[in-house]
N, C-alpha and C. Protein backbone atom coordinates (compact mmCIF):
# COMPACT_ATOMS: atom_id res chain seq x y z
N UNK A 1 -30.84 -72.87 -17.45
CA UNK A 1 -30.49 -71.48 -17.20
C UNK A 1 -31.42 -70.59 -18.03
N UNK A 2 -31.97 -69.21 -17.54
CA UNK A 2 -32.55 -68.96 -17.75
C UNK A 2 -31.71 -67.86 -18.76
N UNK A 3 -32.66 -67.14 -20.10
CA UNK A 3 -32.22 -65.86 -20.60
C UNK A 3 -32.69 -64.68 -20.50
N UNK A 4 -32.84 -64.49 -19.09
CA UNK A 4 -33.67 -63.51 -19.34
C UNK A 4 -32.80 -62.06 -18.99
N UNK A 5 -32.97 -61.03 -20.09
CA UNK A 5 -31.38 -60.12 -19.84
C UNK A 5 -31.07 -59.16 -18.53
N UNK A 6 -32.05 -59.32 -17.44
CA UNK A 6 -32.89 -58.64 -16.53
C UNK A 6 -33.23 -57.29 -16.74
N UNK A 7 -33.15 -56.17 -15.70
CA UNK A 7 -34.13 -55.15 -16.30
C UNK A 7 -33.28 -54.25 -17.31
N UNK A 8 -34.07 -53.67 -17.85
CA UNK A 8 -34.32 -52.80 -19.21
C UNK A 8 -33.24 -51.67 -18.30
N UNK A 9 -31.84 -51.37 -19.56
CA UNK A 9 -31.16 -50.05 -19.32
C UNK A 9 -31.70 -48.77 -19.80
N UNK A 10 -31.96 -47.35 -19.09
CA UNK A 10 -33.09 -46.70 -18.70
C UNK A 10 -32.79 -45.69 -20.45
N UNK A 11 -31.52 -45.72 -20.71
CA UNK A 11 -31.35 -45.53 -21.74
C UNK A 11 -31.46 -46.02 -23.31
N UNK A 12 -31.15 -47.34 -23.41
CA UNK A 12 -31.67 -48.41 -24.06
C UNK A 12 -33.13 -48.18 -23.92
N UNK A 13 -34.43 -48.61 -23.61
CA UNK A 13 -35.49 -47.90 -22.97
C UNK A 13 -35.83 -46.68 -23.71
N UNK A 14 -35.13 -45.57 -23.47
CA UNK A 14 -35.49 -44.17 -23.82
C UNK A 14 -35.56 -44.44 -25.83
N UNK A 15 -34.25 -45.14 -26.20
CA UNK A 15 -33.90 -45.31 -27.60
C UNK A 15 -34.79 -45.74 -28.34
N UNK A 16 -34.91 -46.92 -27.54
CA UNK A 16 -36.45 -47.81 -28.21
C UNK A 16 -37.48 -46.84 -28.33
N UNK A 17 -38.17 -46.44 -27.56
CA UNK A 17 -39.17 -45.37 -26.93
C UNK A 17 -38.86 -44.57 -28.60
N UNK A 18 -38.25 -43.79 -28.59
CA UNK A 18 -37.54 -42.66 -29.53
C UNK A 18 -37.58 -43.24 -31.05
N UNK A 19 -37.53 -44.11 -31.10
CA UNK A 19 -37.63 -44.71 -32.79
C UNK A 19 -38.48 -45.31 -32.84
N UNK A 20 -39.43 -45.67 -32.39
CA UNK A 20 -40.70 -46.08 -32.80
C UNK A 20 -41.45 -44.60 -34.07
N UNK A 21 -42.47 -45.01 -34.73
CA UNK A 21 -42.65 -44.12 -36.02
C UNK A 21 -43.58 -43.00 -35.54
N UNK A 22 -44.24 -43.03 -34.49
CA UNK A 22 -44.77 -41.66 -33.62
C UNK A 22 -43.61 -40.74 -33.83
N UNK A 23 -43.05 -41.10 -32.33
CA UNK A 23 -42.23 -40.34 -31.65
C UNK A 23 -40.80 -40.05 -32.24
N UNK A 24 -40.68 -41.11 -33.44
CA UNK A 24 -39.12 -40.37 -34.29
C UNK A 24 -39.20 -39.09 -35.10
N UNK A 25 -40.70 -38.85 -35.15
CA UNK A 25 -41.05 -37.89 -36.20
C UNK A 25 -40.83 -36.28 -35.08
N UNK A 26 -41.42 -37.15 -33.81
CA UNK A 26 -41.10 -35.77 -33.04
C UNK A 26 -39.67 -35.06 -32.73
N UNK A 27 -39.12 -36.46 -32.33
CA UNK A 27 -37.09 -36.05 -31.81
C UNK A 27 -36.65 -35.43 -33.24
N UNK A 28 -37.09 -35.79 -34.13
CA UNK A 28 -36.11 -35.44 -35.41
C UNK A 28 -36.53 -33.87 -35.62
N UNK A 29 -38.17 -33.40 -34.86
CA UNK A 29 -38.26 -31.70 -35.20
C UNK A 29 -37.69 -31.26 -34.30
N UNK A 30 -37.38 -32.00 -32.90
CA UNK A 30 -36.99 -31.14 -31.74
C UNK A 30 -35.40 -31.27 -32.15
N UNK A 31 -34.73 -31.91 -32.33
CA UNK A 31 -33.37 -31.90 -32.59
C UNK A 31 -32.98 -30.85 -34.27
N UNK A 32 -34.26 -30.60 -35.08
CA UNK A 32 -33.53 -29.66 -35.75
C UNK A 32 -33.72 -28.53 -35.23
N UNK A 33 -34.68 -28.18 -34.32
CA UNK A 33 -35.17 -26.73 -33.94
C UNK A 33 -34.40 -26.75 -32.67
N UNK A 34 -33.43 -27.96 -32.23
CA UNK A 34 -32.40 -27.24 -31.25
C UNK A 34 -30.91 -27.17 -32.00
N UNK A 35 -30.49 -27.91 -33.14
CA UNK A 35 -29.56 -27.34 -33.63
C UNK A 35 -29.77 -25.85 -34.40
N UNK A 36 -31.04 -25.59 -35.03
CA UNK A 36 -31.35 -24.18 -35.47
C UNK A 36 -30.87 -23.26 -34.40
N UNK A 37 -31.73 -23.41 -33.06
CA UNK A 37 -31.09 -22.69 -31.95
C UNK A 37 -30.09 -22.11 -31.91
N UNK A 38 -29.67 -23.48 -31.90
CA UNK A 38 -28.19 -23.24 -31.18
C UNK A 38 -26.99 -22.84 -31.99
N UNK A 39 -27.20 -22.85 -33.17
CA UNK A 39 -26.26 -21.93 -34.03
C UNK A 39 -26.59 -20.80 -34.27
N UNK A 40 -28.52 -20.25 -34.35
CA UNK A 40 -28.39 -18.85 -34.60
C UNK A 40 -27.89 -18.37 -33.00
N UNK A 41 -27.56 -19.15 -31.65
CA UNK A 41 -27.21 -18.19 -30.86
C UNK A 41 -25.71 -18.21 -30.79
N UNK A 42 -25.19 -18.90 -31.39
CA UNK A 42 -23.82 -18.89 -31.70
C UNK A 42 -23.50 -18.13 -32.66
N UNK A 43 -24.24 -17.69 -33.72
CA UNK A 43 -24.41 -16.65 -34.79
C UNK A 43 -24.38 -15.23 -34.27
N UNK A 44 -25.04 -15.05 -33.08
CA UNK A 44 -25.67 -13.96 -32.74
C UNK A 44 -24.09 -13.42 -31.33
N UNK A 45 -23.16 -14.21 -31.15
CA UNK A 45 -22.19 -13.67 -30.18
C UNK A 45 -21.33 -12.96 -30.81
N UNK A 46 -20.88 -12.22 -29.93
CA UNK A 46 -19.42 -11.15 -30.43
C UNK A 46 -18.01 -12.05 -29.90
N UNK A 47 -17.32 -12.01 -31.13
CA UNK A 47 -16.10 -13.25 -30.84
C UNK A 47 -15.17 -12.06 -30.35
N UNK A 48 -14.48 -12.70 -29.64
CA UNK A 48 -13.73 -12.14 -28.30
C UNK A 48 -12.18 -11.91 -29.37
N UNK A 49 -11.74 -10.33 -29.13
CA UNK A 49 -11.04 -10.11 -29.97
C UNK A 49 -9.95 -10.30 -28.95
N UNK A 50 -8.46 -10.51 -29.82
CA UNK A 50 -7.29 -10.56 -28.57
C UNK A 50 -6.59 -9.34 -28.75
N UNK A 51 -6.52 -8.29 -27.90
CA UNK A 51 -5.34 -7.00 -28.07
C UNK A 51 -4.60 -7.15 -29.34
N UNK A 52 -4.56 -6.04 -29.69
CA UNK A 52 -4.12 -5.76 -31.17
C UNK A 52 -2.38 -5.45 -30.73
N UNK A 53 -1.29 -5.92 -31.56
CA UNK A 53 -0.34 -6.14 -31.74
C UNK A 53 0.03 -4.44 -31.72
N UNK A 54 1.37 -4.17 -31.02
CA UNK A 54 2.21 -2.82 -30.91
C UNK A 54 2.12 -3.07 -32.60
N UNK A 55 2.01 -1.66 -33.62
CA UNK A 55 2.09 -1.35 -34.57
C UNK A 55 3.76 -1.49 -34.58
N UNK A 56 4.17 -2.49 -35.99
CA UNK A 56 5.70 -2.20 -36.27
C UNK A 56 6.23 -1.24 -37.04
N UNK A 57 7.18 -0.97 -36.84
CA UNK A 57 8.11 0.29 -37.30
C UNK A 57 8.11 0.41 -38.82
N UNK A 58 7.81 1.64 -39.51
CA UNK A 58 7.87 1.59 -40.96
C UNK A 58 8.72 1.51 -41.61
N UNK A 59 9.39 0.47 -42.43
CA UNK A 59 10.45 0.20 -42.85
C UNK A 59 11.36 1.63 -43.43
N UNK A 60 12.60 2.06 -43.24
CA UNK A 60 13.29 2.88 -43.66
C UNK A 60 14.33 2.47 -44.56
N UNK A 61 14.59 3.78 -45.41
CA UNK A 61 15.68 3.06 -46.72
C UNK A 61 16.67 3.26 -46.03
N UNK A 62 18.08 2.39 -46.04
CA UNK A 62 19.10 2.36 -45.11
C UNK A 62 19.83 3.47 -45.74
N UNK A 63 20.96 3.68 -44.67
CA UNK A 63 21.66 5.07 -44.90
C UNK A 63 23.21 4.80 -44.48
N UNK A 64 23.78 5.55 -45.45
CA UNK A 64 25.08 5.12 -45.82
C UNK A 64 26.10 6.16 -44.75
């Protein structure tokens, strides 16, 4: 019987590809300059306010 694991998963593939000592040097600038991204544009939104609560009644001193 043979071992052979048949073909290469396209992802497995990509991983290998990706950690070799070229190309890890590249994913590791593109993955900080897309988390940089992506938080200054998450930095940069206006957070969605929810309607402000009916103002409650100002407490009064009770009366006899």
């Amino acid at each position: 019987m043979d071992n052979d694991p048949g073909p290469d998963n396209p992802i497995r593939r990509a991983v290998q590809w990706a950690i070799t000592p070229p190309q890890s040097y590249a994913v590791y600038l593109v993955a900080l300059i897309l988390v940089f991204t992506l938080s200054f544009y998450a930095g940069t939104q206006k957070p969605k306010h929810a309607p402000a609560p009916a103002p409650a009644a100002a407490p009064s001193a009770p009366r006899n």
